[in-house]
N, C-alpha and C. Protein backbone atom coordinates (compact mmCIF):
# COMPACT_ATOMS: atom_id res chain seq x y z
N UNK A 1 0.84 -1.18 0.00
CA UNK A 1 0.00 0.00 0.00
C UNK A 1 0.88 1.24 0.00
N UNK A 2 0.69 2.05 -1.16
CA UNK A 2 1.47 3.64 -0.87
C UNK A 2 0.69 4.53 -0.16
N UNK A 3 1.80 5.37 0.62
CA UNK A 3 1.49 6.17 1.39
C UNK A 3 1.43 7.58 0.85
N UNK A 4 0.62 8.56 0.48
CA UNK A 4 0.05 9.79 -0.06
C UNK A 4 1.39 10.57 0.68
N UNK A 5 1.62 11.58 -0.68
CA UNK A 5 2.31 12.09 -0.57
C UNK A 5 2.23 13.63 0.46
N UNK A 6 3.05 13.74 1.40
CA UNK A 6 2.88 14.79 2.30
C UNK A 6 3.47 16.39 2.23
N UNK A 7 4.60 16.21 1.37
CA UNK A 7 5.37 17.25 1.33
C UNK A 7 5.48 17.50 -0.36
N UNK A 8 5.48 18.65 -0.70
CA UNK A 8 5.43 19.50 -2.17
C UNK A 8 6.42 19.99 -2.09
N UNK A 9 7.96 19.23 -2.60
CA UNK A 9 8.63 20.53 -2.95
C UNK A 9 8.88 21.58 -3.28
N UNK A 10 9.35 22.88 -3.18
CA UNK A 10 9.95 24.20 -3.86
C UNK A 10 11.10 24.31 -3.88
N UNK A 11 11.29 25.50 -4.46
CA UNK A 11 12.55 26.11 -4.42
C UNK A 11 13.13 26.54 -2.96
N UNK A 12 12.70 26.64 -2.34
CA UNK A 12 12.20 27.26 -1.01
C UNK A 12 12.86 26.76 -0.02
N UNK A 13 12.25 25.10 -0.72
CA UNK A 13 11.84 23.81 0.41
C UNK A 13 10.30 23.40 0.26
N UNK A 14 10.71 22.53 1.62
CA UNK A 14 8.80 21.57 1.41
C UNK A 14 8.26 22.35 2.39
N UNK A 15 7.14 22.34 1.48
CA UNK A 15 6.07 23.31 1.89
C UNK A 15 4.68 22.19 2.22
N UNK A 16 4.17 21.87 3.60
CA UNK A 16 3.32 21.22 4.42
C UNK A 16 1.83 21.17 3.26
N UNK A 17 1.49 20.00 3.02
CA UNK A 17 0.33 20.04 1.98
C UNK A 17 -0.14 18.40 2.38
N UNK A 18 -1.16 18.67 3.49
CA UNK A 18 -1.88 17.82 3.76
C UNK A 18 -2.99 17.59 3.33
N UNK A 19 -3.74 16.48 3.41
CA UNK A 19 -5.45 16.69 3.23
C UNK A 19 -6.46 17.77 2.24
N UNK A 20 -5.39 18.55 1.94
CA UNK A 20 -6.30 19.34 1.14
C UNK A 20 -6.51 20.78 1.75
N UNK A 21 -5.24 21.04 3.04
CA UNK A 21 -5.17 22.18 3.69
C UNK A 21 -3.64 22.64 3.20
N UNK A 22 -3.57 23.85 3.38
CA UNK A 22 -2.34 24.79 2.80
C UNK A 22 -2.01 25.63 3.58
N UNK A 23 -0.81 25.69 4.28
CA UNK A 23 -0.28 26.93 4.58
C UNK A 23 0.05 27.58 3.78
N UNK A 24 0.29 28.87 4.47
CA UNK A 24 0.48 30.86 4.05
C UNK A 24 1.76 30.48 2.28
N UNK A 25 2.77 29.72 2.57
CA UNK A 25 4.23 29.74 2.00
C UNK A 25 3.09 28.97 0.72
N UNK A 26 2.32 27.85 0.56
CA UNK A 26 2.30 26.99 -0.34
C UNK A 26 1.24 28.37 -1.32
N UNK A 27 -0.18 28.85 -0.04
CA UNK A 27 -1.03 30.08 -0.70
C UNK A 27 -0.59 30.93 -1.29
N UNK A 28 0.61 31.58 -0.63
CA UNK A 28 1.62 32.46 -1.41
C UNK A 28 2.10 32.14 -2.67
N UNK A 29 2.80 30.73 -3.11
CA UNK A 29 2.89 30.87 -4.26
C UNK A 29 1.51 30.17 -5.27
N UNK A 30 0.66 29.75 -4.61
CA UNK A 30 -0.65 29.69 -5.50
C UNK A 30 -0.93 30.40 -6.04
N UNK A 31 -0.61 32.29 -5.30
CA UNK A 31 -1.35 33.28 -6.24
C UNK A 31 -0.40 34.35 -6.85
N UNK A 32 1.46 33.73 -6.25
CA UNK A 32 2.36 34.42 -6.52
C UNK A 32 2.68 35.72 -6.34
N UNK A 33 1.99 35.56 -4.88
CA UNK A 33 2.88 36.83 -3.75
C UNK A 33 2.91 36.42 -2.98
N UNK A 34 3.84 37.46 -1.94
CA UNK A 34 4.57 36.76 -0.79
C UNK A 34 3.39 36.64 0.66
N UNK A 35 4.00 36.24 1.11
CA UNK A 35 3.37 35.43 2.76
C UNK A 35 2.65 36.96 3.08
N UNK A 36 3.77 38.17 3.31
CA UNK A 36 3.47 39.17 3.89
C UNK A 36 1.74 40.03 2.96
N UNK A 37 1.98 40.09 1.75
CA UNK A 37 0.66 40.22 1.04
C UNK A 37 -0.40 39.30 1.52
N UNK A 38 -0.38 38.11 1.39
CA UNK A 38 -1.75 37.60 1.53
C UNK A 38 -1.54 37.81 3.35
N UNK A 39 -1.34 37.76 3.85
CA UNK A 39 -1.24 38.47 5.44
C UNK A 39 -2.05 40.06 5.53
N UNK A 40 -1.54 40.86 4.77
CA UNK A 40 -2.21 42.08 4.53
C UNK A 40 -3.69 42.35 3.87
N UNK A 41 -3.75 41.01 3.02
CA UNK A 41 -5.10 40.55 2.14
C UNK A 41 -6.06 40.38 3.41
N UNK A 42 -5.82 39.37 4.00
CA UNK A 42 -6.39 38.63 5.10
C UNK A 42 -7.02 40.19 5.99
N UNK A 43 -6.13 40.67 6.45
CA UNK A 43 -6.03 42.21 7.48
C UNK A 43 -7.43 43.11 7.21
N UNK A 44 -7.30 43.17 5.47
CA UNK A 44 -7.91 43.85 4.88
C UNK A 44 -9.09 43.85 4.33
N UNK A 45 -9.84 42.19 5.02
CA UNK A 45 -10.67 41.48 4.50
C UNK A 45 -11.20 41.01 2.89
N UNK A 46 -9.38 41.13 2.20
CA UNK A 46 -9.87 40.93 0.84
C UNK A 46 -9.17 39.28 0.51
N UNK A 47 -9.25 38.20 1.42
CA UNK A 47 -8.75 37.38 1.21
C UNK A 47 -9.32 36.83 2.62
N UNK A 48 -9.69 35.56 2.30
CA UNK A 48 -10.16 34.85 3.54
C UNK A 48 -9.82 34.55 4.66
N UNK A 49 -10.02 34.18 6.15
CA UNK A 49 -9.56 34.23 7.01
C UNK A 49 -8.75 33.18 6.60
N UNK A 50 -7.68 32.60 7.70
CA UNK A 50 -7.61 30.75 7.35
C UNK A 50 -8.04 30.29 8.70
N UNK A 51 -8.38 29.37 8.86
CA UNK A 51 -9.22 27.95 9.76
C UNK A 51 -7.57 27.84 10.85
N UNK A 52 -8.11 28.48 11.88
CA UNK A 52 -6.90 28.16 13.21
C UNK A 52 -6.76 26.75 13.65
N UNK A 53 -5.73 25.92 13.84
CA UNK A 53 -5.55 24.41 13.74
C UNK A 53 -4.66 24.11 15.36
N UNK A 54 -4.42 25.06 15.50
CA UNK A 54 -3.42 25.14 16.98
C UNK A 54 -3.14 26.62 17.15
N UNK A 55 -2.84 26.37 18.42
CA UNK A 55 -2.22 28.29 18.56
C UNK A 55 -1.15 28.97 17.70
N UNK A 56 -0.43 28.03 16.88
CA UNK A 56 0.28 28.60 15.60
C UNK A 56 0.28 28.13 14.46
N UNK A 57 -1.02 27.46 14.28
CA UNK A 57 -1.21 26.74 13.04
C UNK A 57 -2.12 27.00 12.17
N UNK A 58 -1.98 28.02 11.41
CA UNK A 58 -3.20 28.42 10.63
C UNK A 58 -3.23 27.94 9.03
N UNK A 59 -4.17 27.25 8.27
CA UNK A 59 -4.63 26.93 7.00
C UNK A 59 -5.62 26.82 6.47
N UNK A 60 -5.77 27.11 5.43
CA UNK A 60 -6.62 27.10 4.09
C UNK A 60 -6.94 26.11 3.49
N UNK A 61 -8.51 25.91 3.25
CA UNK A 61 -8.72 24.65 2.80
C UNK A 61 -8.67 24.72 1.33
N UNK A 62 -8.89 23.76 0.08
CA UNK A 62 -8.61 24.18 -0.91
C UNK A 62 -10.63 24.12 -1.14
N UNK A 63 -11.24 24.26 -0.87
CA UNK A 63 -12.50 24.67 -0.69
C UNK A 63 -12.63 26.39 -0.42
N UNK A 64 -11.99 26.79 0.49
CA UNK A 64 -11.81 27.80 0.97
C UNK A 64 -11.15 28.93 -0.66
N UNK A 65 -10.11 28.62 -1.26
CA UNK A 65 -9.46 29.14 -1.78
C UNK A 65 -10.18 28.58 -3.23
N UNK A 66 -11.10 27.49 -3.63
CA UNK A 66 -11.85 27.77 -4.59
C UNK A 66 -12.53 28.60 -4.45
N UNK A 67 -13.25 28.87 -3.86
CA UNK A 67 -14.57 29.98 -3.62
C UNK A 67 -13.57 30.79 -3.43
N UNK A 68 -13.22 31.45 -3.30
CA UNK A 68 -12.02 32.63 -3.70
C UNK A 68 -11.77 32.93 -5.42
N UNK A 69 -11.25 32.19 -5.67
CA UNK A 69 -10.92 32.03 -6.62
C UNK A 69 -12.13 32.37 -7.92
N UNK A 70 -13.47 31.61 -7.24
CA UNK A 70 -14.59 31.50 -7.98
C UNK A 70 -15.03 33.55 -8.01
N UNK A 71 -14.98 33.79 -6.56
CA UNK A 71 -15.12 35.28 -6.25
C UNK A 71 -14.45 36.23 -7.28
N UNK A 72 -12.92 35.87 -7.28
CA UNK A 72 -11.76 37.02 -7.99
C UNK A 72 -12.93 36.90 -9.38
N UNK A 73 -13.19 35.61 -10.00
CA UNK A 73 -13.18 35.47 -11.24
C UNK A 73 -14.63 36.06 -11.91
N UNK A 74 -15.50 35.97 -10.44
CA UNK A 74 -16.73 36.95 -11.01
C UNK A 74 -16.19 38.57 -11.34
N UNK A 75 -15.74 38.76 -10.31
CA UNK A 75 -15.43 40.36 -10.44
C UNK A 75 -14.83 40.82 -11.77
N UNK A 76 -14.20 39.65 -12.65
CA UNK A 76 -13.51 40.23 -13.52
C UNK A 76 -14.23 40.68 -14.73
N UNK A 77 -14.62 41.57 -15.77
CA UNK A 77 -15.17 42.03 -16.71
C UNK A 77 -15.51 41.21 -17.71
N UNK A 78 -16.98 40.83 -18.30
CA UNK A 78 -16.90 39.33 -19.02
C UNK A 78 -16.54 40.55 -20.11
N UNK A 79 -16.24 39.26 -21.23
CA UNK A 79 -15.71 39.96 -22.38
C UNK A 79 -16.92 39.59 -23.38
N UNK A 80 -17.09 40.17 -24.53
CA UNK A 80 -18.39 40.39 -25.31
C UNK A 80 -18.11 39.22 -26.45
N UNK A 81 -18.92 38.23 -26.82
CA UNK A 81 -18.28 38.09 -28.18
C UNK A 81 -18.13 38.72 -29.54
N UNK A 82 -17.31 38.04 -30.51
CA UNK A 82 -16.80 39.37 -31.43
C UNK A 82 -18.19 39.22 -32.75
């Protein structure tokens, strides 16, 4: 029996990718800015909270960050056909 893979390499290093939850480092490059932006996103209520897991363990479900995603993509201007 194989055992599911736990760790996603980067450039970085391994970045924690369990179950279908994500820390800040893996979210960061999902949307390709840094930790400190989506931190300020979060602040600013333009980016979702993340789901507290321990007193220093905070992540994002990938549920969480579809519906995000689904959000950015309404806002964007449909285009007309030609």
């Amino acid at each position: 029996m194989n055992k599911p893979h736990t760790t996603k390499p980067n450039a970085a290093g391994p970045t924690l990718r369990t179950g279908g939850w994500h820390g800040i480092q893996a979210v960061a490059e999902r949307y390709s800015v840094s930790d400190t932006e989506i931190r300020r996103q979060v602040r600013q209520g333009r980016f979702p909270k993340p789901v507290l897991m321990g007193e220093r363990l905070a992540r994002w479900s990938d549920a969480m960050l579809d519906a995000h995603d689904q959000r950015l993509m309404a806002q964007l201007p449909q285009r007309q056909a030609a």
